[in-house]
PDB file of N, CA and C in Angstrom:
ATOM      1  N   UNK A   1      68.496 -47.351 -47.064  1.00  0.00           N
ATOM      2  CA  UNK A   1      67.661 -47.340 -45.872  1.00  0.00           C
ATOM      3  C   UNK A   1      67.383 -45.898 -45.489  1.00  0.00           C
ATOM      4  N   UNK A   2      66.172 -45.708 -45.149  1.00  0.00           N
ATOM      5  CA  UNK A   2      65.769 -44.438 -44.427  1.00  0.00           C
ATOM      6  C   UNK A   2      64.997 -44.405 -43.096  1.00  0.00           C
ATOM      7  N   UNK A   3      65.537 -43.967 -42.030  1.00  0.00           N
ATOM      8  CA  UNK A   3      65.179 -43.478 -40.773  1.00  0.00           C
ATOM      9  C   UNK A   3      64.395 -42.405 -40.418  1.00  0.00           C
ATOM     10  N   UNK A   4      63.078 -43.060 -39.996  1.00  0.00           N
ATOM     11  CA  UNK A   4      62.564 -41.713 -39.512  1.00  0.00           C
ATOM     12  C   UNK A   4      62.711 -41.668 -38.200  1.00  0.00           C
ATOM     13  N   UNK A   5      62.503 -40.128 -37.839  1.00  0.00           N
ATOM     14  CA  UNK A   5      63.260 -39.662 -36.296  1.00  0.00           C
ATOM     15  C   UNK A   5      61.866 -39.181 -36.540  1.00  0.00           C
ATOM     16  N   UNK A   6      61.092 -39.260 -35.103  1.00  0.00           N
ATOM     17  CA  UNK A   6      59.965 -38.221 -34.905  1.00  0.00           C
ATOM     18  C   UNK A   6      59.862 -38.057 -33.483  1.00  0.00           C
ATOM     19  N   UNK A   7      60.600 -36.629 -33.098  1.00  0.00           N
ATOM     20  CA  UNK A   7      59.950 -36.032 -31.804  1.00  0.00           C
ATOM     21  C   UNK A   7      59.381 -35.630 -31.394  1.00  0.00           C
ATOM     22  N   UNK A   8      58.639 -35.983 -29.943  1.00  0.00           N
ATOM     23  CA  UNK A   8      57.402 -35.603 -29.860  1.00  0.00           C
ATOM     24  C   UNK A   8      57.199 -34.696 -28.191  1.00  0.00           C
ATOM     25  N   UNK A   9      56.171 -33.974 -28.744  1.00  0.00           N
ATOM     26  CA  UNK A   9      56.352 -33.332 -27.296  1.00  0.00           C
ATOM     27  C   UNK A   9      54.681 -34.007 -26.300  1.00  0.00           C
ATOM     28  N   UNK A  10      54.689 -34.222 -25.608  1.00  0.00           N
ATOM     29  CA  UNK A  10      53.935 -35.149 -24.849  1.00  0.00           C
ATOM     30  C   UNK A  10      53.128 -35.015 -23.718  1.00  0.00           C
ATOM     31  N   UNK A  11      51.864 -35.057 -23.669  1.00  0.00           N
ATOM     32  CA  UNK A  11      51.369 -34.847 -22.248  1.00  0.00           C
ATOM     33  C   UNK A  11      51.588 -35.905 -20.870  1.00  0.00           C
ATOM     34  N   UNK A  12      52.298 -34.976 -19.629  1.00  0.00           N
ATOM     35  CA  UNK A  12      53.033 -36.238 -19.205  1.00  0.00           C
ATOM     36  C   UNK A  12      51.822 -36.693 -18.128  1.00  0.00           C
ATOM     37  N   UNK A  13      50.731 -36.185 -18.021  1.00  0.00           N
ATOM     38  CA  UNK A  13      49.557 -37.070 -17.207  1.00  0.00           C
ATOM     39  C   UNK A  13      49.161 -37.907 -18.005  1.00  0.00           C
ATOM     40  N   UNK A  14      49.236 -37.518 -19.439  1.00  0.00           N
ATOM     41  CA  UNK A  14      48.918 -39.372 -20.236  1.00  0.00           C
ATOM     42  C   UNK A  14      49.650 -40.040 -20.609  1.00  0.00           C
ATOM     43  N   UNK A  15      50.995 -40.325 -20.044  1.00  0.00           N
ATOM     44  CA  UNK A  15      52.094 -41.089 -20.383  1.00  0.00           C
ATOM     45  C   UNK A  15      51.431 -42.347 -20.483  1.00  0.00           C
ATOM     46  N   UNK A  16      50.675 -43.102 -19.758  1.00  0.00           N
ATOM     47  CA  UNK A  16      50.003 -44.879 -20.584  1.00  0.00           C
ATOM     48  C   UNK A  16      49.786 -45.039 -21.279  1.00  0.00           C
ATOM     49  N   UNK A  17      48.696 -43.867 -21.650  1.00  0.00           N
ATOM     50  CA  UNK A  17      47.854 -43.472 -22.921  1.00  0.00           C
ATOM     51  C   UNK A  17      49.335 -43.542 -24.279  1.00  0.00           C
ATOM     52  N   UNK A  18      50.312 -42.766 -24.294  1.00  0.00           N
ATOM     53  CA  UNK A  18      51.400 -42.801 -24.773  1.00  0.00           C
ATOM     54  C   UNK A  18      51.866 -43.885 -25.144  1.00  0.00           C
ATOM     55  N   UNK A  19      52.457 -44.529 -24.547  1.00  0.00           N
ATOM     56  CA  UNK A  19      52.930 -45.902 -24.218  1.00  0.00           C
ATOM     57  C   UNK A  19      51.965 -46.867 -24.351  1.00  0.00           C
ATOM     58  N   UNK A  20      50.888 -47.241 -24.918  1.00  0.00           N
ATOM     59  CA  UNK A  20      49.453 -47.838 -25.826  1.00  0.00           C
ATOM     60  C   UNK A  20      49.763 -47.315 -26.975  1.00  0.00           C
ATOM     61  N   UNK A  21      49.790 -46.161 -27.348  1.00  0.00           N
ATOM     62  CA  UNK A  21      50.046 -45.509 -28.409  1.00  0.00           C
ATOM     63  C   UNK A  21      51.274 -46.066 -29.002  1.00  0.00           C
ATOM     64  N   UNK A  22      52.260 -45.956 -28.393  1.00  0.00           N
ATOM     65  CA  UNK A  22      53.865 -46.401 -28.946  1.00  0.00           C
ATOM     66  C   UNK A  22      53.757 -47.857 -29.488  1.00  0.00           C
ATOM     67  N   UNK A  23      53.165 -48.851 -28.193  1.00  0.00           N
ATOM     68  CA  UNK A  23      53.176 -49.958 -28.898  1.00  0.00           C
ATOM     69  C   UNK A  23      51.888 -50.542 -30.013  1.00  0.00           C
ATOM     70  N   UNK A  24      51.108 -49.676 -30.108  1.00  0.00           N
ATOM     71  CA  UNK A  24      50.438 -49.950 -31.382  1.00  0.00           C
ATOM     72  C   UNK A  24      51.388 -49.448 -32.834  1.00  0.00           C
ATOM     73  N   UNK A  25      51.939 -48.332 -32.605  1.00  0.00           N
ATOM     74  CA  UNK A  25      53.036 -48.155 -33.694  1.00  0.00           C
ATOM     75  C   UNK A  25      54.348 -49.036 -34.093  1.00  0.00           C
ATOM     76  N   UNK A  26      54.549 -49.489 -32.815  1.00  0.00           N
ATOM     77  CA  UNK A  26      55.781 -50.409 -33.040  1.00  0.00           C
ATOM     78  C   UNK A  26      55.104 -51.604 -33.697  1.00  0.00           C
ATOM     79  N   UNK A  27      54.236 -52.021 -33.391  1.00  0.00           N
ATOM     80  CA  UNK A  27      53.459 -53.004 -34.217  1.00  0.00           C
ATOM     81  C   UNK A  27      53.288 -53.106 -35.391  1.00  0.00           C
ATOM     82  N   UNK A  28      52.824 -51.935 -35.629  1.00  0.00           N
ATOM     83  CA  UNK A  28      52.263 -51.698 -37.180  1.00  0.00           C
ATOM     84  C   UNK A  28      53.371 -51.603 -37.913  1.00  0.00           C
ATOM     85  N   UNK A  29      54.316 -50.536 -37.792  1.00  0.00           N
ATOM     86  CA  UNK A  29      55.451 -50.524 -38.470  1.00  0.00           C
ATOM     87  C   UNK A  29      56.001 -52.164 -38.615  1.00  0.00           C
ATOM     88  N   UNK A  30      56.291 -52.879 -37.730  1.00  0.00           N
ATOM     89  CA  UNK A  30      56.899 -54.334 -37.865  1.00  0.00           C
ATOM     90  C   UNK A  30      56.021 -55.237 -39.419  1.00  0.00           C
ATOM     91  N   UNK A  31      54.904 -55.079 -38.896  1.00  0.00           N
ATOM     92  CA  UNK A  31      54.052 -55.210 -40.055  1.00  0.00           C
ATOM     93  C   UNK A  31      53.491 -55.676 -41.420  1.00  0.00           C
ATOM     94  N   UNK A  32      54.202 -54.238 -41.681  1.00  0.00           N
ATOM     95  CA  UNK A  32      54.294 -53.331 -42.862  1.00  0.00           C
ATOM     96  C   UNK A  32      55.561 -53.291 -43.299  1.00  0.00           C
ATOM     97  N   UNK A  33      56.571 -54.037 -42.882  1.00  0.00           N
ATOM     98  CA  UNK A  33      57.821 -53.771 -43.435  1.00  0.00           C
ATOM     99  C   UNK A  33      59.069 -52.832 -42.882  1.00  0.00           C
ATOM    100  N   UNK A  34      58.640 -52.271 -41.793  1.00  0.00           N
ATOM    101  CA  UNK A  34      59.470 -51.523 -41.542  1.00  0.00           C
ATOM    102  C   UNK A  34      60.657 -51.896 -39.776  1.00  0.00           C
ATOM    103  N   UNK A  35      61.468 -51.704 -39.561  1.00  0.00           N
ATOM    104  CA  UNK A  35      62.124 -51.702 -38.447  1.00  0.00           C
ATOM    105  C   UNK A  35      62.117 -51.078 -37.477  1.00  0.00           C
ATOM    106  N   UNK A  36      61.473 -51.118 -36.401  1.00  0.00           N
ATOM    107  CA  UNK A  36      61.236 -50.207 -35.125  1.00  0.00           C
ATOM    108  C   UNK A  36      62.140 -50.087 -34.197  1.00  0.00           C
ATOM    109  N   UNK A  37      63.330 -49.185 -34.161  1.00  0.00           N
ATOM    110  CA  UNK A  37      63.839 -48.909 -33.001  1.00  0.00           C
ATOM    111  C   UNK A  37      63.488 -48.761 -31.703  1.00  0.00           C
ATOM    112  N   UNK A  38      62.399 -48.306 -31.352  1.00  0.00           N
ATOM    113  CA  UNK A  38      62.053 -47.711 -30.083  1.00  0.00           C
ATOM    114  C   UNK A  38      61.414 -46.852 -29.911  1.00  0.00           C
ATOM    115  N   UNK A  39      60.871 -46.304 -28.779  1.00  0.00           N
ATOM    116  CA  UNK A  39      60.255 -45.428 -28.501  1.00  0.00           C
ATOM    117  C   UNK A  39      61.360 -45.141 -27.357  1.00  0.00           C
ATOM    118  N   UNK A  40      61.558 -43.548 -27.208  1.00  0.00           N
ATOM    119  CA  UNK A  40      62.153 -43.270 -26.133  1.00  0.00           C
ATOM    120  C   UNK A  40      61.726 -42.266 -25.675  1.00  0.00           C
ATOM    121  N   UNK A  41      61.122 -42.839 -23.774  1.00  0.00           N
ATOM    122  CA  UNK A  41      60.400 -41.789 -22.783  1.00  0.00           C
ATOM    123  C   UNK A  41      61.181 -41.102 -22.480  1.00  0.00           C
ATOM    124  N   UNK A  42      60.337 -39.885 -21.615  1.00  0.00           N
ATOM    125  CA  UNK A  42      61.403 -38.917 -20.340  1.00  0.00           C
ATOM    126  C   UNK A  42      61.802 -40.220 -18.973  1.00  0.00           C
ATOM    127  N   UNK A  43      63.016 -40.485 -18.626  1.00  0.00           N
ATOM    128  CA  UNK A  43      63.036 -40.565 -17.282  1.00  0.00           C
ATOM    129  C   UNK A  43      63.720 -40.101 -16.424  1.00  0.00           C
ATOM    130  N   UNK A  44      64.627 -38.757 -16.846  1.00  0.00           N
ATOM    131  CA  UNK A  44      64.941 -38.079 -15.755  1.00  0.00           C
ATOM    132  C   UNK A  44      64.837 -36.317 -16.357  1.00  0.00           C
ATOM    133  N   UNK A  45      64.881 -35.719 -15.591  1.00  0.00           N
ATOM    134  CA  UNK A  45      64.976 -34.537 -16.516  1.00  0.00           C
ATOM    135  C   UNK A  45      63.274 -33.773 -17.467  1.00  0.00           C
ATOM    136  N   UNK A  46      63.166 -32.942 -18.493  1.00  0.00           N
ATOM    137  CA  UNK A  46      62.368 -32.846 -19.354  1.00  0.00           C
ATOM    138  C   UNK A  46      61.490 -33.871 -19.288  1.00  0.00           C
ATOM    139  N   UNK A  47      59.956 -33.869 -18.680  1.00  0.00           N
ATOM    140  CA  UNK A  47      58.889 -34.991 -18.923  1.00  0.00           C
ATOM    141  C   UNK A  47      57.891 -34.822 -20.003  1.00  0.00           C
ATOM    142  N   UNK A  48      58.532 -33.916 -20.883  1.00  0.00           N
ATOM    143  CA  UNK A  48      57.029 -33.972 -22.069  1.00  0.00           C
ATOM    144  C   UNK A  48      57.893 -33.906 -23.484  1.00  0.00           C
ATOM    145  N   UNK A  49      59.327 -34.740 -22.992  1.00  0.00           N
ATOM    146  CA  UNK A  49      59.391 -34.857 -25.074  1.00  0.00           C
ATOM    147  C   UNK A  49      60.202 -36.386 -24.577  1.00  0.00           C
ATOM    148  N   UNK A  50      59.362 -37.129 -26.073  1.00  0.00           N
ATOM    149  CA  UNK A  50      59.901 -39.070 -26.098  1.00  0.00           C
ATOM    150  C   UNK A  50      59.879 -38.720 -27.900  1.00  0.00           C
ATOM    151  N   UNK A  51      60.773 -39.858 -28.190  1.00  0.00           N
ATOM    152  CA  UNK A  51      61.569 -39.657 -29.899  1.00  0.00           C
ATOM    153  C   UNK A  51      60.791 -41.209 -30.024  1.00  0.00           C
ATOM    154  N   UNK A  52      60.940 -41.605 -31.682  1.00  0.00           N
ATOM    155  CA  UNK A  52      60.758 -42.737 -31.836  1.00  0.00           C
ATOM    156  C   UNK A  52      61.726 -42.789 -32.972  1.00  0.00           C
ATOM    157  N   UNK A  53      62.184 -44.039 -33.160  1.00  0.00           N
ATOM    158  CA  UNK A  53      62.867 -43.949 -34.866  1.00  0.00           C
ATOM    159  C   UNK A  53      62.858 -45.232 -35.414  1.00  0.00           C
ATOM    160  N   UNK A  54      62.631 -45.339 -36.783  1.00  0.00           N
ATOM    161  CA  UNK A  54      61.804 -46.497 -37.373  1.00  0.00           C
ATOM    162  C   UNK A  54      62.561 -46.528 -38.868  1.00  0.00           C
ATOM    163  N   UNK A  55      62.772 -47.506 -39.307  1.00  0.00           N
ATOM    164  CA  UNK A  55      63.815 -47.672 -40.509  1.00  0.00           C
ATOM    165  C   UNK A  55      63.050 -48.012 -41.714  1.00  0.00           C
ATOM    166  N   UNK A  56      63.078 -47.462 -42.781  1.00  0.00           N
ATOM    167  CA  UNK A  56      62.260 -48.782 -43.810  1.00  0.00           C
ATOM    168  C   UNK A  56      63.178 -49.038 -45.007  1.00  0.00           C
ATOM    169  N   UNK A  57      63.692 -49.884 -46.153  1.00  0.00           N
ATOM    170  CA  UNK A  57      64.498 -50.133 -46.668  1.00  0.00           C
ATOM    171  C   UNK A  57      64.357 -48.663 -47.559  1.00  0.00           C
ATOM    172  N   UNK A  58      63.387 -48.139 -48.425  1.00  0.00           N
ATOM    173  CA  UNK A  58      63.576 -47.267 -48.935  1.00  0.00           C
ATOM    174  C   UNK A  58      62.083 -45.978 -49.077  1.00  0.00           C
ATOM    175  N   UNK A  59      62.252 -44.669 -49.215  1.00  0.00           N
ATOM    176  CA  UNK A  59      61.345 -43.675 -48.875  1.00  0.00           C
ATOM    177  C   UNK A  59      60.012 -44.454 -50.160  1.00  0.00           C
ATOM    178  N   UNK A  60      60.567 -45.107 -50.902  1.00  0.00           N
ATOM    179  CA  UNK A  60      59.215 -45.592 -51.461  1.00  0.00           C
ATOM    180  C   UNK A  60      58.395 -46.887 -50.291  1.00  0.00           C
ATOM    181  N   UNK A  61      59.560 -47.286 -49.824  1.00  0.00           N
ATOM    182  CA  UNK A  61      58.610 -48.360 -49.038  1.00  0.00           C
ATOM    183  C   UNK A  61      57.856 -47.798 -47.675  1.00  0.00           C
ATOM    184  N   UNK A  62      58.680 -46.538 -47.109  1.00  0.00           N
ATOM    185  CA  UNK A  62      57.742 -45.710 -46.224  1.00  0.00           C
ATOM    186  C   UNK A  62      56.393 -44.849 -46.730  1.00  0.00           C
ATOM    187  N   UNK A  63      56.693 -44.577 -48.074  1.00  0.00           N
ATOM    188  CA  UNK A  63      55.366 -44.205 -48.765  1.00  0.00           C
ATOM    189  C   UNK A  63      54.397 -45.087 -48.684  1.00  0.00           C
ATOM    190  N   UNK A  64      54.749 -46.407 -49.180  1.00  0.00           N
ATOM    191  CA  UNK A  64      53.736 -47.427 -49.226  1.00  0.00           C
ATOM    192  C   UNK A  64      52.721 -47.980 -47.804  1.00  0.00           C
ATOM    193  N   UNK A  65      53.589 -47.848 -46.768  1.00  0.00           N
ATOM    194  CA  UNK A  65      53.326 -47.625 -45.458  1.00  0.00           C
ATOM    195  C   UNK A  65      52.237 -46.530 -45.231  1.00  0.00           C
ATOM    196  N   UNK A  66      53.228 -45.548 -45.568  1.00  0.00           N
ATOM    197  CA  UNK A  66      52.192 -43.953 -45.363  1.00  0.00           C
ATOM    198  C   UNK A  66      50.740 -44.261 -45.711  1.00  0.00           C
ATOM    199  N   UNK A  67      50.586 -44.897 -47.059  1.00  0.00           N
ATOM    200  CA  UNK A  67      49.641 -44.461 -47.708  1.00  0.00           C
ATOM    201  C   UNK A  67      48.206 -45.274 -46.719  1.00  0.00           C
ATOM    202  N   UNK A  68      48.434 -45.924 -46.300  1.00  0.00           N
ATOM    203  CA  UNK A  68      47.515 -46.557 -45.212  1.00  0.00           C
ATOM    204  C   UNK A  68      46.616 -45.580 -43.956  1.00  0.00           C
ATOM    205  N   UNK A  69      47.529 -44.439 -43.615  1.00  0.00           N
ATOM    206  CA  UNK A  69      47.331 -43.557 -42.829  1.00  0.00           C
ATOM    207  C   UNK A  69      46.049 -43.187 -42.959  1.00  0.00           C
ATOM    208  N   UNK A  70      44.871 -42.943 -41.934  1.00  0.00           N
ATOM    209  CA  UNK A  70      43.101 -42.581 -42.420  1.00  0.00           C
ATOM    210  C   UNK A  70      42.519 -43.775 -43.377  1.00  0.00           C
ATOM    211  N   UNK A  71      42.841 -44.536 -43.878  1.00  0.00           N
ATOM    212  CA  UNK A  71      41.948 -45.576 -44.427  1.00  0.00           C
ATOM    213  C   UNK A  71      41.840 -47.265 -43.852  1.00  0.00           C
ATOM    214  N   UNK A  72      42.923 -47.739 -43.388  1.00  0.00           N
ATOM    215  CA  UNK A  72      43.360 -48.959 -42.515  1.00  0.00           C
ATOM    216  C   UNK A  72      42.940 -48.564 -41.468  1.00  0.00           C
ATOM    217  N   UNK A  73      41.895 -49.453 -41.088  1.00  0.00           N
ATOM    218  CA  UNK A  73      41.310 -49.543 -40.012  1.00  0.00           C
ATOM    219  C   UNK A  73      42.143 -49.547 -38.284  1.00  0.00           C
ATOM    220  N   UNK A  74      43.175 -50.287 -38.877  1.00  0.00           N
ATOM    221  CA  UNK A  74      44.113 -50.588 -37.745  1.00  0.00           C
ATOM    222  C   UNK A  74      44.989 -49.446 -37.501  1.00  0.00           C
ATOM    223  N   UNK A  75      45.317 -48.770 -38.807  1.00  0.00           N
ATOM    224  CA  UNK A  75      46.430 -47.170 -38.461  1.00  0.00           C
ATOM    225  C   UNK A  75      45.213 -46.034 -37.792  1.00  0.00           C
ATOM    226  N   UNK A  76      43.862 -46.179 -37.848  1.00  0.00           N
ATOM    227  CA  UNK A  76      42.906 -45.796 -37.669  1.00  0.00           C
ATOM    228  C   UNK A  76      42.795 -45.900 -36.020  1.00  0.00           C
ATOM    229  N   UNK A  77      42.504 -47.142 -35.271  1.00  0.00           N
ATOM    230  CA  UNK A  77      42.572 -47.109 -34.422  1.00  0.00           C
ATOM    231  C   UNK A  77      43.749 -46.790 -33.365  1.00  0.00           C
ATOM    232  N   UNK A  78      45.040 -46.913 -34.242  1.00  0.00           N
ATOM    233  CA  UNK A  78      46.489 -46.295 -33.391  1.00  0.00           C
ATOM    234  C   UNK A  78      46.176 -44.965 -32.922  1.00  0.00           C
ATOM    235  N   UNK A  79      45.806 -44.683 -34.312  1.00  0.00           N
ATOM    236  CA  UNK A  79      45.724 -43.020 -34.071  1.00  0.00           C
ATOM    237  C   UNK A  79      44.669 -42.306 -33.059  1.00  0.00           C
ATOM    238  N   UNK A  80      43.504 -42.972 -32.550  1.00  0.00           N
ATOM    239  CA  UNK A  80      42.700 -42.740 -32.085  1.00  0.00           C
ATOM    240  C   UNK A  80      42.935 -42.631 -30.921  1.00  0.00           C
ATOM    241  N   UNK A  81      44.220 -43.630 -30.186  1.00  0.00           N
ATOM    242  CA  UNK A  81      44.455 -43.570 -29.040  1.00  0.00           C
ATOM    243  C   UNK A  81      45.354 -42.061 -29.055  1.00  0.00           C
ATOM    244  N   UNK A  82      46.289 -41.278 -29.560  1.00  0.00           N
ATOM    245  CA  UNK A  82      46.718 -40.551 -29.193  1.00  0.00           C
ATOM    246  C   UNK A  82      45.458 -39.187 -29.150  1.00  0.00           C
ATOM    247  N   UNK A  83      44.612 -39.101 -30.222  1.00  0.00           N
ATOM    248  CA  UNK A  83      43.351 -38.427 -30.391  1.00  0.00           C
ATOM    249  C   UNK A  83      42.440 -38.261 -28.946  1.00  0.00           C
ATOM    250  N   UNK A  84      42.102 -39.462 -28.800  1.00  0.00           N
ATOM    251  CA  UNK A  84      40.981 -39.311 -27.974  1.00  0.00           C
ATOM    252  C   UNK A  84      41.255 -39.025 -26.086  1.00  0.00           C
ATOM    253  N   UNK A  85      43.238 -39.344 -26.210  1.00  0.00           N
ATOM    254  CA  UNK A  85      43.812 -39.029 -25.061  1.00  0.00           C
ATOM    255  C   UNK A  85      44.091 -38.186 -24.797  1.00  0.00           C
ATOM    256  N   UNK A  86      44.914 -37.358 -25.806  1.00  0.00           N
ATOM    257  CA  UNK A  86      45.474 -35.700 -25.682  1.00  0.00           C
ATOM    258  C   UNK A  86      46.834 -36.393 -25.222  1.00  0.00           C
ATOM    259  N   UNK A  87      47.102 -37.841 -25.565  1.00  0.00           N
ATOM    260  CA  UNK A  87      49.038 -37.905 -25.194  1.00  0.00           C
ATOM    261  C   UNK A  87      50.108 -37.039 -25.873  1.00  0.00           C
ATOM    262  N   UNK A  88      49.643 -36.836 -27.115  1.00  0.00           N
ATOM    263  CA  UNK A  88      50.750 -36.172 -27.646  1.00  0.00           C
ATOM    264  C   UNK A  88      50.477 -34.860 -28.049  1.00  0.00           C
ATOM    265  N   UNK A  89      50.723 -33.629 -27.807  1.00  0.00           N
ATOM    266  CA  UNK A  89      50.326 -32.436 -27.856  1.00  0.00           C
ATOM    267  C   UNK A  89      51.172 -32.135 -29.320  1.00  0.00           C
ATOM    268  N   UNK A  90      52.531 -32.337 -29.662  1.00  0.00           N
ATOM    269  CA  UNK A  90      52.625 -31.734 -31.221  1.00  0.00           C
ATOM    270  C   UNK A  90      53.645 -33.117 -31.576  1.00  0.00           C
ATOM    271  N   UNK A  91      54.382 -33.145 -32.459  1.00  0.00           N
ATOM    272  CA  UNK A  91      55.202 -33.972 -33.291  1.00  0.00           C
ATOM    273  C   UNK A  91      55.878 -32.886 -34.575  1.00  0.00           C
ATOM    274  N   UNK A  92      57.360 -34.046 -34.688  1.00  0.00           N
ATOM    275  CA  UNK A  92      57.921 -33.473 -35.862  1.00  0.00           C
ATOM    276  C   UNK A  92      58.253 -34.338 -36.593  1.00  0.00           C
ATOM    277  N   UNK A  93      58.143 -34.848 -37.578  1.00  0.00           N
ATOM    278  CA  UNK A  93      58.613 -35.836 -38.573  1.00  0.00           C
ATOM    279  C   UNK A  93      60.444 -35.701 -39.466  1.00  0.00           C
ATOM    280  N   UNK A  94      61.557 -36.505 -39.001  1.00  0.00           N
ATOM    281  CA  UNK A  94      62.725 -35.664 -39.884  1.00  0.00           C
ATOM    282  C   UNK A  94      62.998 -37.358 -40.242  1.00  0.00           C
ATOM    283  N   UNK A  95      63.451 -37.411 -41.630  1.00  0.00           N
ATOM    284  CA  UNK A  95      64.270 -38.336 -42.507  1.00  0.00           C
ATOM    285  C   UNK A  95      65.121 -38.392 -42.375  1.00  0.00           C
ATOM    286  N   UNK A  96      66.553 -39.223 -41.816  1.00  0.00           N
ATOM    287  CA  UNK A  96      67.642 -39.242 -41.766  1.00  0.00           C
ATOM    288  C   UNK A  96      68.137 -40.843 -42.579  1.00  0.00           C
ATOM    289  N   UNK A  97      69.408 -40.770 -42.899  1.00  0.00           N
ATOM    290  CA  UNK A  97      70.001 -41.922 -43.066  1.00  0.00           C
ATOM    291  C   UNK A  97      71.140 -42.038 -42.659  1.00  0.00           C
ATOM    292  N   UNK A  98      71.504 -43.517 -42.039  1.00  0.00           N
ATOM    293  CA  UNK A  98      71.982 -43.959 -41.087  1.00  0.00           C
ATOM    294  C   UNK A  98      73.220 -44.273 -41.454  1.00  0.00           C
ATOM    295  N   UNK A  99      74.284 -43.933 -40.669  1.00  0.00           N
ATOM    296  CA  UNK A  99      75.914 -43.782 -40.730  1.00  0.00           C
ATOM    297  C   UNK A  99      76.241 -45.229 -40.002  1.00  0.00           C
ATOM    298  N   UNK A 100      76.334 -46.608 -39.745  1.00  0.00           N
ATOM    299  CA  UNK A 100      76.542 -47.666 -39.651  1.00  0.00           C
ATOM    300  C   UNK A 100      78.103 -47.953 -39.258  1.00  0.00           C
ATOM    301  N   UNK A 101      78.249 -48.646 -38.244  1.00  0.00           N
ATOM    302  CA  UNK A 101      79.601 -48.868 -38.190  1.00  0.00           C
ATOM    303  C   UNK A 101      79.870 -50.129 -39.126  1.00  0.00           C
ATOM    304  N   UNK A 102      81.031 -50.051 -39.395  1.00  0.00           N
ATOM    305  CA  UNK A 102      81.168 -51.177 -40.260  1.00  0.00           C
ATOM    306  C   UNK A 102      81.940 -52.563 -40.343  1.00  0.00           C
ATOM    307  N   UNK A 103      82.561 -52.614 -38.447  1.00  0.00           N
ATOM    308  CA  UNK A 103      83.151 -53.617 -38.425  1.00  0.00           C
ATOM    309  C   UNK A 103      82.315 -54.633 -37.117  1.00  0.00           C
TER     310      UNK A 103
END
């Protein structure tokens, strides 16, 4: 399994816009195969950085995902909402894999 972590730094007058945005991703990812943890806002403290993290069984099956990005109409329109809002001002993409408890 591989986890992506992506933090994001955020414009906090378009937090809806955001949060439209999030749940078109949580969507898509479900999808496509993949496991959506969450999206996580500011609510106390720092108002312009929210994380998301999203699981897929393996970096080939997040490739396969990826590869949709600009041609699927539907990853097309996700993206448009953060585009045409200015919600998210930058992002970082990091791969992690997940340490599981085991009992």
């Amino acid at each position: 399994m591989i986890t992506c972590v992506v933090h994001y730094t955020i414009n906090p007058a378009q937090i809806e816009a955001f949060e439209r945005f999030a749940r078109a991703w949580m969507r898509l990812v479900a999808k496509h195969g993949g496991v959506h943890h969450g999206y996580f806002l500011p609510a106390e403290g720092a108002s312009d950085q929210a994380e998301a993290l999203f699981s897929f069984e393996s970096l080939a099956a997040y490739e396969r995902y990826r590869a949709r990005f600009g041609n699927d109409p539907e990853f097309v329109a996700a993206d448009s909402i953060r585009d045409d809002s200015g919600c998210v001002v930058r992002y970082e993409r990091t791969f992690m894999r997940p340490l599981l408890p085991t009992d």
